[in-house]
N, C-alpha and C. Protein backbone atom coordinates (compact mmCIF):
# COMPACT_ATOMS: atom_id res chain seq x y z
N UNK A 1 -37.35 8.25 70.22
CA UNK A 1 -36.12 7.69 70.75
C UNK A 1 -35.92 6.31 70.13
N UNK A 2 -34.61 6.11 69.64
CA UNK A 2 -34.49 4.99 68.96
C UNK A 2 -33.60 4.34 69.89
N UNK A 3 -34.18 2.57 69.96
CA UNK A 3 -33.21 1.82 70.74
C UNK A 3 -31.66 1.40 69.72
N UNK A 4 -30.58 0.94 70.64
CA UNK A 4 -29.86 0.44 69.84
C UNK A 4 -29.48 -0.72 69.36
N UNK A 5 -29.09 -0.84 68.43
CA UNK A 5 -29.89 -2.51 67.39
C UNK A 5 -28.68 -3.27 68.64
N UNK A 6 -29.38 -4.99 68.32
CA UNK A 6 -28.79 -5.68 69.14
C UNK A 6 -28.04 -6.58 68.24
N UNK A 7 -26.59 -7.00 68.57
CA UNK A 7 -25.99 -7.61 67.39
C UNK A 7 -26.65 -8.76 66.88
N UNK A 8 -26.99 -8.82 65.49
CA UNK A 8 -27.54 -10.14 65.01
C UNK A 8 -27.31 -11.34 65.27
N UNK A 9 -28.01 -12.44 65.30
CA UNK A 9 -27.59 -14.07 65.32
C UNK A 9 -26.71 -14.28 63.71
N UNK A 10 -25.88 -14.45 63.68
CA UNK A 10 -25.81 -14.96 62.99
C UNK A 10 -25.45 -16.58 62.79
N UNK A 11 -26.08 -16.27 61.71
CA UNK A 11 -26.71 -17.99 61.24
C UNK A 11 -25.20 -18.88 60.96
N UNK A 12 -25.42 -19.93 61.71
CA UNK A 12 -24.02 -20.62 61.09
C UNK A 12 -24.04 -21.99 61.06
N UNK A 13 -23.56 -23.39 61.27
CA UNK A 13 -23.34 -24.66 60.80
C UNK A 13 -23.31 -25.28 62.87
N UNK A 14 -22.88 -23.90 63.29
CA UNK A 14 -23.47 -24.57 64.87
C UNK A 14 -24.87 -24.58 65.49
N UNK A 15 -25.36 -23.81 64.67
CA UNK A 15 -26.88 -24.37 65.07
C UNK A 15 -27.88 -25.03 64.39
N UNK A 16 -27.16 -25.95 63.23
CA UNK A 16 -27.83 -26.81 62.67
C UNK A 16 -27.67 -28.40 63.55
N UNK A 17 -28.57 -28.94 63.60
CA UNK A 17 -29.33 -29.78 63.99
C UNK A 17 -29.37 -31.20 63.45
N UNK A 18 -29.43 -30.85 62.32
CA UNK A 18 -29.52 -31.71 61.40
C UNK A 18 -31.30 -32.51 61.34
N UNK A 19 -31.88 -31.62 61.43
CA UNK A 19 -33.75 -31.92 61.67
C UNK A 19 -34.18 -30.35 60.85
N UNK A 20 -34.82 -31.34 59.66
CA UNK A 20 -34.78 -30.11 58.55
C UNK A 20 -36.05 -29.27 59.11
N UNK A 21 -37.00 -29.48 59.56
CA UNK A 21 -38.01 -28.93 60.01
C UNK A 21 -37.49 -27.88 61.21
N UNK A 22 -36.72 -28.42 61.85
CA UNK A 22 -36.53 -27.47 62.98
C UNK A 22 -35.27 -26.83 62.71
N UNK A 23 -34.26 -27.09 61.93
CA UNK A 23 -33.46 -26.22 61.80
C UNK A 23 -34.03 -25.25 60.51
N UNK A 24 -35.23 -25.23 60.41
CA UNK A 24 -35.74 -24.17 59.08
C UNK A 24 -36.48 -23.05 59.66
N UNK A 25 -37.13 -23.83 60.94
CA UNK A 25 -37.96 -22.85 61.44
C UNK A 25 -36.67 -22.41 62.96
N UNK A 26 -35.92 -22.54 63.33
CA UNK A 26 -34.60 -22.26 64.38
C UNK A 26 -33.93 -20.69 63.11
N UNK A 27 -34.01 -21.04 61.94
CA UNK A 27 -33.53 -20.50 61.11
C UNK A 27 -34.15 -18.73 60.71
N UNK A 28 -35.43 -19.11 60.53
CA UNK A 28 -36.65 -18.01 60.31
C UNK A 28 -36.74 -17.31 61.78
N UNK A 29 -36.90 -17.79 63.09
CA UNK A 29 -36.68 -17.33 64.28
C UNK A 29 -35.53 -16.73 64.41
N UNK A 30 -34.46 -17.37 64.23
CA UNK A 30 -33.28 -16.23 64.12
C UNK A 30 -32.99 -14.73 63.24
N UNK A 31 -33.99 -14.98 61.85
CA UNK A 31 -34.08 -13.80 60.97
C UNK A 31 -35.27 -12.81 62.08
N UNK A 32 -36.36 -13.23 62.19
CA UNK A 32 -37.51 -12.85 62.86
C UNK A 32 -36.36 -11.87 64.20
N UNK A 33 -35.78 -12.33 65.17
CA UNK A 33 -34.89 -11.78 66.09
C UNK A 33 -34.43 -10.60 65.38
N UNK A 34 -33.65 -11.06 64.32
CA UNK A 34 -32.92 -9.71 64.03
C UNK A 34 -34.36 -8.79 62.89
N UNK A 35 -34.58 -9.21 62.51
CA UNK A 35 -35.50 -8.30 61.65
C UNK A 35 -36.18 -7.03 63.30
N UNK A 36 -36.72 -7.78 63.91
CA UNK A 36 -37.36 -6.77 65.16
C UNK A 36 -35.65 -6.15 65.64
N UNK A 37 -34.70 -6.33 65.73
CA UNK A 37 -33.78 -5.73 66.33
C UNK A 37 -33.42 -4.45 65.36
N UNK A 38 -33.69 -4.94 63.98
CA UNK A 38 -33.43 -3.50 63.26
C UNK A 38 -34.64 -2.63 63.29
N UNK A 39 -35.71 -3.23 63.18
CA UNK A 39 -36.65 -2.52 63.08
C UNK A 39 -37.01 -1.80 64.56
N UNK A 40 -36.55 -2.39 65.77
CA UNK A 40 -36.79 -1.47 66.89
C UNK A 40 -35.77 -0.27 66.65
N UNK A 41 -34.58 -0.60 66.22
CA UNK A 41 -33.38 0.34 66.40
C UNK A 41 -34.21 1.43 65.38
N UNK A 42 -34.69 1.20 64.38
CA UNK A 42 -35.17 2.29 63.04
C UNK A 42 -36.09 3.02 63.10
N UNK A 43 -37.61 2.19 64.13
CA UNK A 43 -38.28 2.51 64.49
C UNK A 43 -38.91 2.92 65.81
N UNK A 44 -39.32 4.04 66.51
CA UNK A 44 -39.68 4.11 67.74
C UNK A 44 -41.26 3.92 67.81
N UNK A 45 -42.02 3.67 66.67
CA UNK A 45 -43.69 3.50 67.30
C UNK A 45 -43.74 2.87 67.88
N UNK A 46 -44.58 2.83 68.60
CA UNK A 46 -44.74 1.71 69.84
C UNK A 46 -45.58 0.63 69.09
N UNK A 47 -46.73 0.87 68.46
CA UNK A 47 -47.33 0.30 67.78
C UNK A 47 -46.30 -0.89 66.58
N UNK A 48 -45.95 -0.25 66.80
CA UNK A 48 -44.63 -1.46 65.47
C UNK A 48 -44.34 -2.21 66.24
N UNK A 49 -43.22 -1.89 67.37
CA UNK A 49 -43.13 -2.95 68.08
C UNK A 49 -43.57 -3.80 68.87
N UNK A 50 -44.88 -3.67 69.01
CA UNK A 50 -45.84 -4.17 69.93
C UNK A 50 -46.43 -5.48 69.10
N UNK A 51 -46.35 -4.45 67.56
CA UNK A 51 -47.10 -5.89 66.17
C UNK A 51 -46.09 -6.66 66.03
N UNK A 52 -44.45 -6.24 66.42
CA UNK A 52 -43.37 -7.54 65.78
C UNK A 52 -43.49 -8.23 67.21
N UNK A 53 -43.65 -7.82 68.60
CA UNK A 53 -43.51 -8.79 70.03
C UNK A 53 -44.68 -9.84 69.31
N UNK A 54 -45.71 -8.95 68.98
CA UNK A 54 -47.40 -9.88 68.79
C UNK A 54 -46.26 -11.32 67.52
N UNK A 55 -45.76 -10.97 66.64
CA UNK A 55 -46.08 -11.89 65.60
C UNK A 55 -44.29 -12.79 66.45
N UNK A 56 -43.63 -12.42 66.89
CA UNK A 56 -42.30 -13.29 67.70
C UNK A 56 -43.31 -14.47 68.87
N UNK A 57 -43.94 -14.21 69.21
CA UNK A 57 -44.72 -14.41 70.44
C UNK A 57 -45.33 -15.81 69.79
N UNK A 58 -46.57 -15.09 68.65
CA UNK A 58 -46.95 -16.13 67.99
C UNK A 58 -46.05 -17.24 66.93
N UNK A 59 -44.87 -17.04 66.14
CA UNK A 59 -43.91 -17.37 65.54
C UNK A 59 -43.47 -18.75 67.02
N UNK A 60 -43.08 -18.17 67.99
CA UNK A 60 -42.45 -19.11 69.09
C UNK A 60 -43.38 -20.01 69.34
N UNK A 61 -44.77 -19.72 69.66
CA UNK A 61 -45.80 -20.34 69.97
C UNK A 61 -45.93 -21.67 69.06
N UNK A 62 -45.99 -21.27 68.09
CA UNK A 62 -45.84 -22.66 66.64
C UNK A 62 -44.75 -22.92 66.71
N UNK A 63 -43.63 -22.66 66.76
CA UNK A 63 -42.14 -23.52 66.63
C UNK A 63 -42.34 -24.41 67.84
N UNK A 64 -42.64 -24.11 69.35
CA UNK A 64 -42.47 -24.73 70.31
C UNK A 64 -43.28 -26.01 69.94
N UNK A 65 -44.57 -25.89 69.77
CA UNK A 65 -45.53 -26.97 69.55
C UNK A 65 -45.30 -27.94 68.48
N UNK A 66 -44.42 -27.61 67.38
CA UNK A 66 -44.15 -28.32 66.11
C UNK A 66 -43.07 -28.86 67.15
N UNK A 67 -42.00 -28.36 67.76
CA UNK A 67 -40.67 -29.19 67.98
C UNK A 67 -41.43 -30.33 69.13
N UNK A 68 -42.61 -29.60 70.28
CA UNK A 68 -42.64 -30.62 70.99
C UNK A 68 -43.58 -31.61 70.60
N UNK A 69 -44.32 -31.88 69.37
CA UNK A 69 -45.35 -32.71 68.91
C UNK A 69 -43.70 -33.82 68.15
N UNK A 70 -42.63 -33.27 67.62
CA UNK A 70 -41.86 -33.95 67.13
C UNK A 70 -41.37 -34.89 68.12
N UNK A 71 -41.06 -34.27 69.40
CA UNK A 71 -40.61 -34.79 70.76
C UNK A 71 -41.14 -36.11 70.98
N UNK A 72 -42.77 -35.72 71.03
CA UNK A 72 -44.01 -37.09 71.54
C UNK A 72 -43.84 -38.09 70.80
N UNK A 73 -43.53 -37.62 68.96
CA UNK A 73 -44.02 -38.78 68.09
C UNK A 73 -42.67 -39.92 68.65
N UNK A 74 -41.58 -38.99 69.14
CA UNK A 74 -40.37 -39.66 68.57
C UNK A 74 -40.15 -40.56 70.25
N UNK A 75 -40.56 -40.16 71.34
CA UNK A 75 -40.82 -40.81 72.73
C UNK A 75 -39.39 -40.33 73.42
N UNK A 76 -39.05 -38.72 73.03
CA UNK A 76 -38.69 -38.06 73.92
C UNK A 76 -38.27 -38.22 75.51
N UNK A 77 -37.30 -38.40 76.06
CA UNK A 77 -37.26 -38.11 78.02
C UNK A 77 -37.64 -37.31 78.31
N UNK A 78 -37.00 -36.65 77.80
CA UNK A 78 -36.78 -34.86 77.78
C UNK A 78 -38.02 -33.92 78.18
N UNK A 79 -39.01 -34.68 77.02
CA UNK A 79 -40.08 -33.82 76.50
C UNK A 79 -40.68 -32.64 77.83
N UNK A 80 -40.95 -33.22 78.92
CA UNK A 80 -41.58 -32.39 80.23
C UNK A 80 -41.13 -31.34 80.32
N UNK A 81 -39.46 -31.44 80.60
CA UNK A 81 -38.69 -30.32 81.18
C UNK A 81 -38.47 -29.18 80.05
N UNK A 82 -38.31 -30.37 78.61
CA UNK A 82 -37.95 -29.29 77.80
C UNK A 82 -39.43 -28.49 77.57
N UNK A 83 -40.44 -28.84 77.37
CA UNK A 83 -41.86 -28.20 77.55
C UNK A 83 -41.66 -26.72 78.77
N UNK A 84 -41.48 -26.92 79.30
CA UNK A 84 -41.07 -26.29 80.68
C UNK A 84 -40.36 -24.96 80.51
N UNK A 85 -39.05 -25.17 79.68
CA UNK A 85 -38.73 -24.16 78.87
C UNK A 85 -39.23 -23.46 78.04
N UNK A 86 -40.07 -23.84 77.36
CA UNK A 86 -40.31 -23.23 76.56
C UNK A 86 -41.89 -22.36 76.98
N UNK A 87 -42.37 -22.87 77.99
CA UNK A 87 -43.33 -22.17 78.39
C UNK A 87 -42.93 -21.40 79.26
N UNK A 88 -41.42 -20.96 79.82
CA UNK A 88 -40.76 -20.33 81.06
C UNK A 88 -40.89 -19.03 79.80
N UNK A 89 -40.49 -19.61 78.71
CA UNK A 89 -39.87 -18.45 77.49
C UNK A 89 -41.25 -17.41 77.16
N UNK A 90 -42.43 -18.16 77.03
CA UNK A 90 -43.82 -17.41 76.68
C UNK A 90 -43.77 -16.29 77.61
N UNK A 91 -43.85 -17.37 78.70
CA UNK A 91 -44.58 -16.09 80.44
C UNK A 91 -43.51 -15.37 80.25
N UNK A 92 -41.82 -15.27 80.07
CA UNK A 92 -41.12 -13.93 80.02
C UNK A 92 -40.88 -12.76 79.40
N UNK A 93 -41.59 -13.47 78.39
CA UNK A 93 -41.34 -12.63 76.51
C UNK A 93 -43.02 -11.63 76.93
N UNK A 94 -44.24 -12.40 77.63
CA UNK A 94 -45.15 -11.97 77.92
C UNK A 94 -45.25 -10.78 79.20
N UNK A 95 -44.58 -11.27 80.05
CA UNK A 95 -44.11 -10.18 81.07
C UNK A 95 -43.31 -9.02 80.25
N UNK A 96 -42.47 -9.54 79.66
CA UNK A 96 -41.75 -8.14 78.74
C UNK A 96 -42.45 -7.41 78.03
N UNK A 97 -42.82 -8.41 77.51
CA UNK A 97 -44.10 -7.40 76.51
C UNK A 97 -45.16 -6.18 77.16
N UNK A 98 -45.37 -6.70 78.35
CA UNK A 98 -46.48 -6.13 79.15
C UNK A 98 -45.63 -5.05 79.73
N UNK A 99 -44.08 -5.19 80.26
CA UNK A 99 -43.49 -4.05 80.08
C UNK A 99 -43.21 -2.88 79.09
N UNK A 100 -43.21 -3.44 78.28
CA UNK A 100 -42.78 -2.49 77.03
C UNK A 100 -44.36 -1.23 76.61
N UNK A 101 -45.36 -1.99 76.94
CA UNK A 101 -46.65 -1.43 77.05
C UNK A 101 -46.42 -0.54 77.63
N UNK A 102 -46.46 -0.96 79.11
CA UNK A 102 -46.50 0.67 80.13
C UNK A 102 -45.29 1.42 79.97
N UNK A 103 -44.43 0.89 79.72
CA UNK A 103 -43.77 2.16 80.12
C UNK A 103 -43.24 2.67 78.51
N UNK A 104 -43.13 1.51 77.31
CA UNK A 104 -42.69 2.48 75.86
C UNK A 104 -41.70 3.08 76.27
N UNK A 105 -40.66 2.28 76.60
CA UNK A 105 -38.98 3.42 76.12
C UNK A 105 -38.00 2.48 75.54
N UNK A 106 -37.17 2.81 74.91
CA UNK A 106 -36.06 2.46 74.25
C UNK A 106 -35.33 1.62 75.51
N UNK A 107 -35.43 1.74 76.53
CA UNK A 107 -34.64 0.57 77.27
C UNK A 107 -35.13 -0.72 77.48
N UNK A 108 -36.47 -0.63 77.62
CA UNK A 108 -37.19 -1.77 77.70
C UNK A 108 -37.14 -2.93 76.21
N UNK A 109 -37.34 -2.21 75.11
CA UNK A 109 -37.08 -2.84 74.02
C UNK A 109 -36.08 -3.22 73.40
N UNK A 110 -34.72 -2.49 73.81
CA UNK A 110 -33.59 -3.11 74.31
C UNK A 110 -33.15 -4.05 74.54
N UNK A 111 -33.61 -4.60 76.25
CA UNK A 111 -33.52 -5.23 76.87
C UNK A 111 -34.73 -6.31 76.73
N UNK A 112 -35.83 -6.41 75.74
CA UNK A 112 -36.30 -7.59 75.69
C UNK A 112 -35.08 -8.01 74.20
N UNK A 113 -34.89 -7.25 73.41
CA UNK A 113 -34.28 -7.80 72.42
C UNK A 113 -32.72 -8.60 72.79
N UNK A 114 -32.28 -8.19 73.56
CA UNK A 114 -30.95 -8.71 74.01
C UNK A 114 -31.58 -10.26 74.63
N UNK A 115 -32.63 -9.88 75.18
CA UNK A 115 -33.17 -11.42 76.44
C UNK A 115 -33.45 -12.54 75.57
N UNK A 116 -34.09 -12.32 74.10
CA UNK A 116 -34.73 -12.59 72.88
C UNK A 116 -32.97 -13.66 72.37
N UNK A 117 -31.92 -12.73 72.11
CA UNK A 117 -31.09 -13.02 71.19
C UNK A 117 -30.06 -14.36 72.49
N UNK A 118 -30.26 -13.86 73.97
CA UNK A 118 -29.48 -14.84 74.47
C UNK A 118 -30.22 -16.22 74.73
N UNK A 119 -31.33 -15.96 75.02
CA UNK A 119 -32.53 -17.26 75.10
C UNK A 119 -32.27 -18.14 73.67
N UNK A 120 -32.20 -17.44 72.61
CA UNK A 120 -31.87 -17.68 71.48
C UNK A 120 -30.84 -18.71 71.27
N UNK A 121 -29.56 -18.08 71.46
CA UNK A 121 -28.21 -18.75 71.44
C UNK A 121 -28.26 -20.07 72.84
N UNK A 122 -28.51 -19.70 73.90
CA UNK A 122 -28.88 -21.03 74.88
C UNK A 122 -29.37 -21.80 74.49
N UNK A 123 -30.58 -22.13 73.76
CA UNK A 123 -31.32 -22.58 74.12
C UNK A 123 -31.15 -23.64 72.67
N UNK A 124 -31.13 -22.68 71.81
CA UNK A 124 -30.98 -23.96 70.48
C UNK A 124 -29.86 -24.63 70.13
N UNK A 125 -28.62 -24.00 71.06
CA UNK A 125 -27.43 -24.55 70.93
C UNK A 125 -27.07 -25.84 72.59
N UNK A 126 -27.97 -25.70 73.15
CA UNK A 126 -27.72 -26.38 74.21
C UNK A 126 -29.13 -27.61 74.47
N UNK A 127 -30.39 -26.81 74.92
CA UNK A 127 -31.37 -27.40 74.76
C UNK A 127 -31.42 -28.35 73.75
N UNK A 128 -31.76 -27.70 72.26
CA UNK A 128 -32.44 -28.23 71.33
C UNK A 128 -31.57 -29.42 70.69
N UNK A 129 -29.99 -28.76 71.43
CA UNK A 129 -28.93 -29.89 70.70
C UNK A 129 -29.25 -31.56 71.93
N UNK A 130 -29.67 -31.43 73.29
CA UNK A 130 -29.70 -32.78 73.18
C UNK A 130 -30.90 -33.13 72.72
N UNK A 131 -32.02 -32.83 72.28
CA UNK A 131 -32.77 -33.91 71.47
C UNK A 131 -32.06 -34.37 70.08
N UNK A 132 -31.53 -33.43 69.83
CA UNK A 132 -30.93 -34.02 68.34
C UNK A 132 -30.32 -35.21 68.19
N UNK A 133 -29.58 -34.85 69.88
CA UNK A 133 -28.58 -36.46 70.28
C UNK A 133 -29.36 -37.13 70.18
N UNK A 134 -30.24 -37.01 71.11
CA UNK A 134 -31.45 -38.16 71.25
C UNK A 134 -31.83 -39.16 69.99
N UNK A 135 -32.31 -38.13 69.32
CA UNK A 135 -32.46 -38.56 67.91
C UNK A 135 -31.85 -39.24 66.80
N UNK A 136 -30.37 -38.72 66.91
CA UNK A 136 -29.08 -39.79 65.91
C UNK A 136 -28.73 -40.83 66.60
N UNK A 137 -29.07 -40.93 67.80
CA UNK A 137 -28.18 -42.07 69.06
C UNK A 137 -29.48 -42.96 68.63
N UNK A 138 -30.52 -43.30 68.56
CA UNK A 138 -31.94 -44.01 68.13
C UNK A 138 -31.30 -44.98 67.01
N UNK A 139 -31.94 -45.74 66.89
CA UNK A 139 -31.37 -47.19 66.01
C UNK A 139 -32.39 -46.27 65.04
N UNK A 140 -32.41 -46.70 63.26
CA UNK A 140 -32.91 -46.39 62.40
C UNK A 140 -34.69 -47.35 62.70
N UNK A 141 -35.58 -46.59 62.52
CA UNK A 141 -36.71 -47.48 62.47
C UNK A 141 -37.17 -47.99 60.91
């Protein structure tokens, strides 16, 4: 049973940042999204999708820690809450995952991919945009 693909992110000039590090890796996370969205739609092993949740999981895991080590250097407000998010994002993507285990159907993988693509669009267009403020509003050091 094949799920059905979830419409791509596409990449555009609103979710740049203007923070080359994080809009490169915001960038590769958005390919990473859709690459598993075609590949769930193409593929039904469970095993496939279990190795693209494994490598999204780990992929997020390093983006989060690179953006929030950027946060600390730079003396962040934010940093707690936005931390917060992003560890809300692990435990859900992890609960999903642990769904997709037991039960293996095309709805479940679905529905983490859709959860994947709106967390997505929230989060780097809303979240990630006020540190950016943060960041251009800062006197030059």
């Amino acid at each position: 049973m094949s799920t059905p693909a979830t419409p791509p992110i596409v990449w555009g000039p609103g979710f740049e940042l203007g923070i080359e590090d994080i809009d490169l890796q915001h960038h590769y996370f958005a390919n990473l999204i859709n690459r598993m969205s075609k590949d769930f739609a193409n593929h039904a092993e469970p095993a496939l999708r279990l190795a693209l949740l494994a490598e999204l999981n780990a992929y997020a895991r390093f983006h989060f820690l690179s953006e929030e080590n950027l946060m600390l250097r730079t003396s962040y407000p934010g940093l707690a809450a936005h931390r917060a998010l992003h560890l809300e994002l692990i435990d859900e993507l992890s609960g999903r995952q642990g769904k997709l285990i037991l039960k293996n159907v095309a709805v479940e993988a679905g529905e983490v991919l859709d959860f994947l693509v709106q967390w997505f669009l929230g989060h780097t267009t809303h979240e990630d945009r006020l540190f950016a403020d943060y960041l251009n509003s800062r006197p030059e050091s």
